[in-house]
N, C-alpha and C. Protein backbone atom coordinates (compact mmCIF):
# COMPACT_ATOMS: atom_id res chain seq x y z
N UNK A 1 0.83 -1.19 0.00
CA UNK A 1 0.00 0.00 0.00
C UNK A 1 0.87 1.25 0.00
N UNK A 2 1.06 1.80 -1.15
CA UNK A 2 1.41 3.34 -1.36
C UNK A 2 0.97 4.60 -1.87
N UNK A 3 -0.02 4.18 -2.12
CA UNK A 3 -1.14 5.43 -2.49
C UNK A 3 -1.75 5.70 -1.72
N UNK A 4 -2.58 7.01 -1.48
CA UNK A 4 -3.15 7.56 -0.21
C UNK A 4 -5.00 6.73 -0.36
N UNK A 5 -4.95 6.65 -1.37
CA UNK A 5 -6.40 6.27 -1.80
C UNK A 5 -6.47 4.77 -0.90
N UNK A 6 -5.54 4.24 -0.56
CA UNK A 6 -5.50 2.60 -0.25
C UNK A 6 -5.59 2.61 1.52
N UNK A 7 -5.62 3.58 1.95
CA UNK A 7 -5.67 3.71 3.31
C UNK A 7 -6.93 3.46 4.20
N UNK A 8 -7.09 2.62 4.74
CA UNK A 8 -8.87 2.93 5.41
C UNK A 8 -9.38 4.12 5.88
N UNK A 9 -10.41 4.25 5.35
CA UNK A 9 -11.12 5.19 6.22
C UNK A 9 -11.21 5.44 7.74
N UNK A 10 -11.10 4.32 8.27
CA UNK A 10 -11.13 4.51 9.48
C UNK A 10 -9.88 5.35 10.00
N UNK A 11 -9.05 4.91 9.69
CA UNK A 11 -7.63 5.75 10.23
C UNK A 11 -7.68 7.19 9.49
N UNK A 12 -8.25 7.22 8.41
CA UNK A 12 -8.32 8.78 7.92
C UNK A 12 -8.77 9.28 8.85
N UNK A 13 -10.52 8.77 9.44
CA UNK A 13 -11.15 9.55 10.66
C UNK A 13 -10.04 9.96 11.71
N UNK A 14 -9.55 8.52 12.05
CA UNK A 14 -8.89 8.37 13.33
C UNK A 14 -7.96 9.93 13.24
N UNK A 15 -6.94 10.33 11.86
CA UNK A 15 -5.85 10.95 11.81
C UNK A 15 -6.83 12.35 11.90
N UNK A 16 -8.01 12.36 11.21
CA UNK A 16 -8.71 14.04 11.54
C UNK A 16 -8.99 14.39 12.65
N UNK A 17 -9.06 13.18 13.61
CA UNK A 17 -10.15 13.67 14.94
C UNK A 17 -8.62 13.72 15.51
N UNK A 18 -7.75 13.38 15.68
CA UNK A 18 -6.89 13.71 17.02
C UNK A 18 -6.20 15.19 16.03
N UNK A 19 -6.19 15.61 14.55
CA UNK A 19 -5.24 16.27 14.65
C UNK A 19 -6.47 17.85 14.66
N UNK A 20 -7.90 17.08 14.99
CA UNK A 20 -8.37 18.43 15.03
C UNK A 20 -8.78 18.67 16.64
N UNK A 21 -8.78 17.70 17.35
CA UNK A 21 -7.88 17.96 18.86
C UNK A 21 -6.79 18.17 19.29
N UNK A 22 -5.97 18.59 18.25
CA UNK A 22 -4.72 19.08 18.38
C UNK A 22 -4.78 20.44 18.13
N UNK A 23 -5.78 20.67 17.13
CA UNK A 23 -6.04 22.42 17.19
C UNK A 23 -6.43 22.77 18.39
N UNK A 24 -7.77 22.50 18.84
CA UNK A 24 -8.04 22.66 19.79
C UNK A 24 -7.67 22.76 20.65
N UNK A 25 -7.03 22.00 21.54
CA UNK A 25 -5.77 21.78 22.17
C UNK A 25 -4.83 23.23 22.01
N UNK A 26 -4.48 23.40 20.76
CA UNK A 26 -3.28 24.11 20.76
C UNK A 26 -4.28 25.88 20.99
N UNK A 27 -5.23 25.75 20.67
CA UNK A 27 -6.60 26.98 20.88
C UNK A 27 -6.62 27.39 21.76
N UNK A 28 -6.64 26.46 23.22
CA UNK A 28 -6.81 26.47 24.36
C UNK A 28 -5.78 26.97 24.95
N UNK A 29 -4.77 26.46 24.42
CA UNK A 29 -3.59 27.05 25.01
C UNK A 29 -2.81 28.94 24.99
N UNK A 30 -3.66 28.55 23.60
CA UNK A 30 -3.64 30.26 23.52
C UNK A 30 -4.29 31.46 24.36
N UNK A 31 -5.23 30.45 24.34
CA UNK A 31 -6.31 31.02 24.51
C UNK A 31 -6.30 31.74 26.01
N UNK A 32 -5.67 30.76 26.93
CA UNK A 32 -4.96 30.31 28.02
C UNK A 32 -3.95 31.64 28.12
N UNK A 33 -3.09 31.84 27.54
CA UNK A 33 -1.75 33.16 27.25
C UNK A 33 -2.16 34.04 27.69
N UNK A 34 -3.40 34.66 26.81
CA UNK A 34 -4.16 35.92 26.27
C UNK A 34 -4.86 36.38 27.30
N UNK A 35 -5.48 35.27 28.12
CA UNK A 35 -6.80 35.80 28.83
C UNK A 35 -6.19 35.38 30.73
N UNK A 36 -4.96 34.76 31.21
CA UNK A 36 -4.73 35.16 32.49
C UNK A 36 -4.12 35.86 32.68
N UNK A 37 -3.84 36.49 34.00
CA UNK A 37 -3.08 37.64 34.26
C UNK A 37 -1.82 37.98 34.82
N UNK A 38 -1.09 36.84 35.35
CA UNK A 38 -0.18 37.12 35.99
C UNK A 38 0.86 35.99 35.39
N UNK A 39 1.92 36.49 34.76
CA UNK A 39 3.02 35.65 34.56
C UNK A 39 3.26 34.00 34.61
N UNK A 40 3.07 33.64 35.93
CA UNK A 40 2.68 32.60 36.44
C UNK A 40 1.32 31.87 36.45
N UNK A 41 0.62 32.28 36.55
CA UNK A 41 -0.67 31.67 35.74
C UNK A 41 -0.63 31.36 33.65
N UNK A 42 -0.15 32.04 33.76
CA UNK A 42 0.05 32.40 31.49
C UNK A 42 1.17 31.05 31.27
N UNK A 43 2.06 30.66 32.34
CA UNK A 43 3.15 29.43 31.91
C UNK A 43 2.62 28.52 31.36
N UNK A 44 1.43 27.80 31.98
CA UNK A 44 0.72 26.43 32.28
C UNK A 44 -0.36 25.81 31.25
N UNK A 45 -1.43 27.08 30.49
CA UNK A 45 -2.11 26.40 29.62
C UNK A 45 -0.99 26.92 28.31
N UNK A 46 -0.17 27.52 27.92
CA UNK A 46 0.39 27.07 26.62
C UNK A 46 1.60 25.83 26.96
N UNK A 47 2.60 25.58 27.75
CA UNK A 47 3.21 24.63 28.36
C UNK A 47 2.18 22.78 28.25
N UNK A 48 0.81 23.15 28.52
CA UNK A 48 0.00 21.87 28.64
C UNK A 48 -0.67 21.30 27.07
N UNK A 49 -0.90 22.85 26.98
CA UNK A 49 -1.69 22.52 25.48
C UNK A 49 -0.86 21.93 24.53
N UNK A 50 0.30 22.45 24.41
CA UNK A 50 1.08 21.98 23.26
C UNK A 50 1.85 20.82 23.56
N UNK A 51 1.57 20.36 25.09
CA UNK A 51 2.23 19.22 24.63
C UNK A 51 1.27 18.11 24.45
N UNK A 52 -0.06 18.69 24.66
CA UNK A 52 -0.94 17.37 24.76
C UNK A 52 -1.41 17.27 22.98
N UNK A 53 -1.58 18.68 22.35
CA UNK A 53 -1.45 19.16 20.72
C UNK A 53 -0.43 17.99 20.26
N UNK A 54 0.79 18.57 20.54
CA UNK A 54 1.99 17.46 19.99
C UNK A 54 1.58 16.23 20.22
N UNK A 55 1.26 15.56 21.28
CA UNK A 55 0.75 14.26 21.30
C UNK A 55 -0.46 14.08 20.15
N UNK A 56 -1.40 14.54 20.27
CA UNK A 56 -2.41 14.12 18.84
C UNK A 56 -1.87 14.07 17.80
N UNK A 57 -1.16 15.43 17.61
CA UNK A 57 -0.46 15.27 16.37
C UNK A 57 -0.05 14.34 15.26
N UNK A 58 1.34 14.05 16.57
CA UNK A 58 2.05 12.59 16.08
C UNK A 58 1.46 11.57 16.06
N UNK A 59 0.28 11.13 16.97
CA UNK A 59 -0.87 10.06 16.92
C UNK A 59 -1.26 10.13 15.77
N UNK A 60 -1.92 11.39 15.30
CA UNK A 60 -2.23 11.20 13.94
C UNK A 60 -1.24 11.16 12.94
N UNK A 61 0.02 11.17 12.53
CA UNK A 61 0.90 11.27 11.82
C UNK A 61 1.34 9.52 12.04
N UNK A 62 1.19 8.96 13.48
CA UNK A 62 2.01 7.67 13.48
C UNK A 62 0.55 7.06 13.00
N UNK A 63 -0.41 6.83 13.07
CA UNK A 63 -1.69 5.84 12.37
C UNK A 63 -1.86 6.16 10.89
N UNK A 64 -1.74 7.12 10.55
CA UNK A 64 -1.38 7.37 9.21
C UNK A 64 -0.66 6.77 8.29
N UNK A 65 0.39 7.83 8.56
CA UNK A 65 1.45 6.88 7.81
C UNK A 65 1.96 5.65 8.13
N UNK A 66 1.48 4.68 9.37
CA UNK A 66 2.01 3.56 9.27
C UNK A 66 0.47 2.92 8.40
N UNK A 67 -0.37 2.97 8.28
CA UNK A 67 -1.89 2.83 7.26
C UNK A 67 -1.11 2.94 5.84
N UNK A 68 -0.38 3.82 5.56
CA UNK A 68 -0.10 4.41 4.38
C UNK A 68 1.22 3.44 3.85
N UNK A 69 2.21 2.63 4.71
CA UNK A 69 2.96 1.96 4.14
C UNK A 69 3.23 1.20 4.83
N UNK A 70 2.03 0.58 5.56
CA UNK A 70 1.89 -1.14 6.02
C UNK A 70 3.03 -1.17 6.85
N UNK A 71 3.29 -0.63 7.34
CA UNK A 71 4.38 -1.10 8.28
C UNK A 71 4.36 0.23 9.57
N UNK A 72 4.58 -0.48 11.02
CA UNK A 72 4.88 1.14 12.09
C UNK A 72 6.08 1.92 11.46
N UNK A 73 5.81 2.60 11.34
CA UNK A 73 6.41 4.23 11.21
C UNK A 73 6.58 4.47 12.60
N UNK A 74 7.48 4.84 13.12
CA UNK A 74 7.77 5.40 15.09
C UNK A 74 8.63 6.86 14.50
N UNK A 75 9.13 7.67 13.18
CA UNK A 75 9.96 8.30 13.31
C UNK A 75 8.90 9.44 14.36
N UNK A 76 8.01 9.87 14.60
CA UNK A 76 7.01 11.16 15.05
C UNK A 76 7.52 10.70 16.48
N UNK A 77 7.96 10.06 17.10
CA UNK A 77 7.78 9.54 18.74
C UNK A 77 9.28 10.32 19.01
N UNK A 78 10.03 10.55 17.90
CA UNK A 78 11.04 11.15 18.68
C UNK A 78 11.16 12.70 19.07
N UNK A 79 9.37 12.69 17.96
CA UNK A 79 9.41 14.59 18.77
C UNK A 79 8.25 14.81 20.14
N UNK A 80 7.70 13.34 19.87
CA UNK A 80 7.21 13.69 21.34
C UNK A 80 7.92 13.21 22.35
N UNK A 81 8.97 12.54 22.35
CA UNK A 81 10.34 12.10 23.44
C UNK A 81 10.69 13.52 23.86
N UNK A 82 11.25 14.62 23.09
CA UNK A 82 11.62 15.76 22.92
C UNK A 82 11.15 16.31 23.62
N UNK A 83 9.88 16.47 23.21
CA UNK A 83 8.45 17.39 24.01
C UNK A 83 8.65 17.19 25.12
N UNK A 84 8.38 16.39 25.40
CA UNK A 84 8.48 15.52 27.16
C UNK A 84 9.37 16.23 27.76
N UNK A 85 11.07 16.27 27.14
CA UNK A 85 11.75 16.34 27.97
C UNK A 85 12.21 17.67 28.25
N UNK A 86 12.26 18.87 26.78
CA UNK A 86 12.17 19.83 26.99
C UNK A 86 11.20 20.87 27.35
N UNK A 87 9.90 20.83 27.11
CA UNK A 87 9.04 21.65 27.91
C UNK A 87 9.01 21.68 29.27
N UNK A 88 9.04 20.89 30.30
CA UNK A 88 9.15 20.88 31.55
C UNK A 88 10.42 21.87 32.29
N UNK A 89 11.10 21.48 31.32
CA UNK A 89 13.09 21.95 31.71
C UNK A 89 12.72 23.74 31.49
N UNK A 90 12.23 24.13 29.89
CA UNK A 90 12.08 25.36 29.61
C UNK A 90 11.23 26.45 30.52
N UNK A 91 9.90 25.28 30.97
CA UNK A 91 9.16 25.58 32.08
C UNK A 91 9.80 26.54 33.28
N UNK A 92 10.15 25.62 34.01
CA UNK A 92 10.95 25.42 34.92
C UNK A 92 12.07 27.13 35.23
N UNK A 93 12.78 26.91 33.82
CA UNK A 93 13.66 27.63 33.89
C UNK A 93 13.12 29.17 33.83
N UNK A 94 12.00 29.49 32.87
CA UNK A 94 11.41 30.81 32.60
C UNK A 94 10.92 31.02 34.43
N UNK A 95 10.18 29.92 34.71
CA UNK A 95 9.63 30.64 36.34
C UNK A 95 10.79 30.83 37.28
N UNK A 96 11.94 30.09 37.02
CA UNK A 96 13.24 30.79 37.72
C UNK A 96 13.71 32.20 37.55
N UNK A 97 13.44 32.31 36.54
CA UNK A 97 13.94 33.91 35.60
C UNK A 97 12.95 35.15 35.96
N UNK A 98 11.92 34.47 36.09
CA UNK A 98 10.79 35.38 36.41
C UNK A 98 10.93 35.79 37.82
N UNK A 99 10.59 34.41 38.94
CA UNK A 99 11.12 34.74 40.41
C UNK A 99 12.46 36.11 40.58
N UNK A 100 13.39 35.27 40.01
CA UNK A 100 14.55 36.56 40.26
C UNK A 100 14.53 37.87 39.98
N UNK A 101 14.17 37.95 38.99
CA UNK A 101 13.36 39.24 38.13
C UNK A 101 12.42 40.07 39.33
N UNK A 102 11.74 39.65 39.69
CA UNK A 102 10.68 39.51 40.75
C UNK A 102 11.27 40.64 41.89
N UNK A 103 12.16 39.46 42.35
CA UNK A 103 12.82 39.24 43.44
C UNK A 103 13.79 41.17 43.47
N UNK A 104 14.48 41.16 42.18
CA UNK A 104 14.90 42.13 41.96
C UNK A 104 14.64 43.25 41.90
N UNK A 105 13.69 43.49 41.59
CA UNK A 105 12.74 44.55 41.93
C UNK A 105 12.31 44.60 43.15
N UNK A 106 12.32 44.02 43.76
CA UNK A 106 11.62 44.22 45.18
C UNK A 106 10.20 43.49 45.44
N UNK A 107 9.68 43.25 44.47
CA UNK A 107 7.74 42.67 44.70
C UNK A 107 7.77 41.69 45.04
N UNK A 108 6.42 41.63 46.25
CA UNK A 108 6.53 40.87 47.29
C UNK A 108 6.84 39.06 46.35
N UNK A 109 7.38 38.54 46.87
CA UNK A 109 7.60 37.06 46.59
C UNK A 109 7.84 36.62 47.43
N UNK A 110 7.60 35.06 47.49
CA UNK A 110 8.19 34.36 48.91
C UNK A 110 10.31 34.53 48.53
N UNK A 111 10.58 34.46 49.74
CA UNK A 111 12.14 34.46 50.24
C UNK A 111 12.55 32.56 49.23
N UNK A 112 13.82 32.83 48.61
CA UNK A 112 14.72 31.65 48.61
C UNK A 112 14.33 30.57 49.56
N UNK A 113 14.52 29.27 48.84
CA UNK A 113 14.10 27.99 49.81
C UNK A 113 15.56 28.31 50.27
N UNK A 114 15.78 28.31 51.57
CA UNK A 114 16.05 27.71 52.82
C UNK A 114 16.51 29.32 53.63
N UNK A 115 15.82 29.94 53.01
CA UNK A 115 15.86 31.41 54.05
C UNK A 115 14.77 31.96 54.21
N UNK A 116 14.40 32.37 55.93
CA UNK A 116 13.48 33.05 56.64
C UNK A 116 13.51 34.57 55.88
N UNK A 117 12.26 35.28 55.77
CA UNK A 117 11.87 36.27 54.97
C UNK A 117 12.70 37.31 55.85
N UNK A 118 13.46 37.44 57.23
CA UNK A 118 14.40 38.37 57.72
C UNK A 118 15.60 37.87 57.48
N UNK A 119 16.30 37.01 56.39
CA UNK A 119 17.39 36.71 56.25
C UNK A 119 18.03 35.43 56.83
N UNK A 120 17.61 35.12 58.11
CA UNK A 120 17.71 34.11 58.85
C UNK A 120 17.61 32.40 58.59
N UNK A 121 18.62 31.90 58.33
CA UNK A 121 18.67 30.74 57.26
C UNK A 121 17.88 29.82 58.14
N UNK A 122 17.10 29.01 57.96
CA UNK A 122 16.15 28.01 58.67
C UNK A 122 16.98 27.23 59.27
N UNK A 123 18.08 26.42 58.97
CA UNK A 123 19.11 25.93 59.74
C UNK A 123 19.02 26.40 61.11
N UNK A 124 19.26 27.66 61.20
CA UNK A 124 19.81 28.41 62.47
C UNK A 124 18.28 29.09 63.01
N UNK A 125 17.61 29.16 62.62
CA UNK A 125 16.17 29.36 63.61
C UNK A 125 15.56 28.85 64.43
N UNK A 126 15.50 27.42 63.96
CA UNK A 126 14.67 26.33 64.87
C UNK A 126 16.07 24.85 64.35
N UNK A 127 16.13 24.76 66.43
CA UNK A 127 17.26 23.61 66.09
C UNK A 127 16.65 22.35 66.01
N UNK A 128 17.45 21.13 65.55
CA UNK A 128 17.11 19.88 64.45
C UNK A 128 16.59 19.33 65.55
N UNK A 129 15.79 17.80 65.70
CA UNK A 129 15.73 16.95 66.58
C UNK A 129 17.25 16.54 66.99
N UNK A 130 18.14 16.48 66.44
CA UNK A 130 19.46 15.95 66.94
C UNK A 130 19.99 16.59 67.47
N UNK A 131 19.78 18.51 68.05
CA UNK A 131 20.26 18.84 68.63
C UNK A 131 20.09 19.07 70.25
N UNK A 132 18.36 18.09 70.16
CA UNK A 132 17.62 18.55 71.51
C UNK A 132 18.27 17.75 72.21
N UNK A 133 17.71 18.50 73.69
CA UNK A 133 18.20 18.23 75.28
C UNK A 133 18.13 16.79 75.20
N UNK A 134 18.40 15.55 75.66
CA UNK A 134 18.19 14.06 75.17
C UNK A 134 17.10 13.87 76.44
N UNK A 135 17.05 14.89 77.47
CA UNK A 135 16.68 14.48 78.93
C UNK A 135 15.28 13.78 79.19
C-alpha cells in the first residue's frame, strides 16, 4: 500500500479527529496566554496545550502513515520524546527567571528555599531533633 487512496477510512477519521484535537488543544492554550493575568498563571495552559497538541499530532501522523505503508512508522515519537523532555526543563527555567526578576525589583515574593523572609537561614532558627536536650 502506497497510495493515499489505499488507506482505510477509518484511520483517515482516526488521523482528523486527534489532529483536530490538536487544534483545539493548541486553541486552548492560547487562549490560556491571552486571557490570564499574571506571569505565572500564562506558563501552564500554553506549556499543557502543546504538549498534549503534539501528542495528537504525532498520533495522527504515526496511524497514518504507518496505514499508508503497512508497516509502524515510530519516526514522530522522537518529537514527542523531545516534548516531554524539553518543555518541563524550559518551564521550569522561565519561572526561575521570572522569580529573580521579581525578586529584583523588590515585589513581594516568597524568600529563597532555605531562608526566613528576615534573612535568617532556617538551619539556624529552629534547632534539628538531633540537637535537643536528650533528657
Amino acid at each position: 500500500m502506497t497510495a493515499p487512496e489505499l488507506v482505510p477510512y477509518w484511520v483517515e477519521l482516526l488521523a482528523s479527529l486527534l489532529l483536530v484535537a490538536s487544534g483545539i488543544l493548541a486553541l486552548t492554550g492560547a487562549i490560556g496566554l491571552v486571557r490570564l493575568r499574571s506571569f505565572f498563571d500564562r506558563m501552564h495552559p500554553p506549556a499543557l496545550g502543546a504538549t498534549l497538541a503534539t501528542w495528537c499530532a504525532c498520533g495522527a501522523s504515526l496511524a497514518y502513515f504507518s496505514a499508508l505503508q503497512g508497516r509502524p512508522v515510530l519516526h514522530a515519537w522522537l518529537i514527542v520524546i523531545l516534548m516531554c523532555i524539553t518543555v518541563p526543563i524550559t518551564t521550569i527555567l522561565l519561572a526561575r527567571a521570572a522569580l529573580l526578576r521579581m525578586r529584583a525589583a523588590g515585589e513581594g515574593v516568597p524568600a529563597p528555599l532555605g531562608q526566613m523572609p528576615d534573612g535568617v537561614r532556617i538551619d539556624e532558627a529552629s534547632p534539628s531533633p538531633a540537637d535537643a536536650d536528650p533528657r
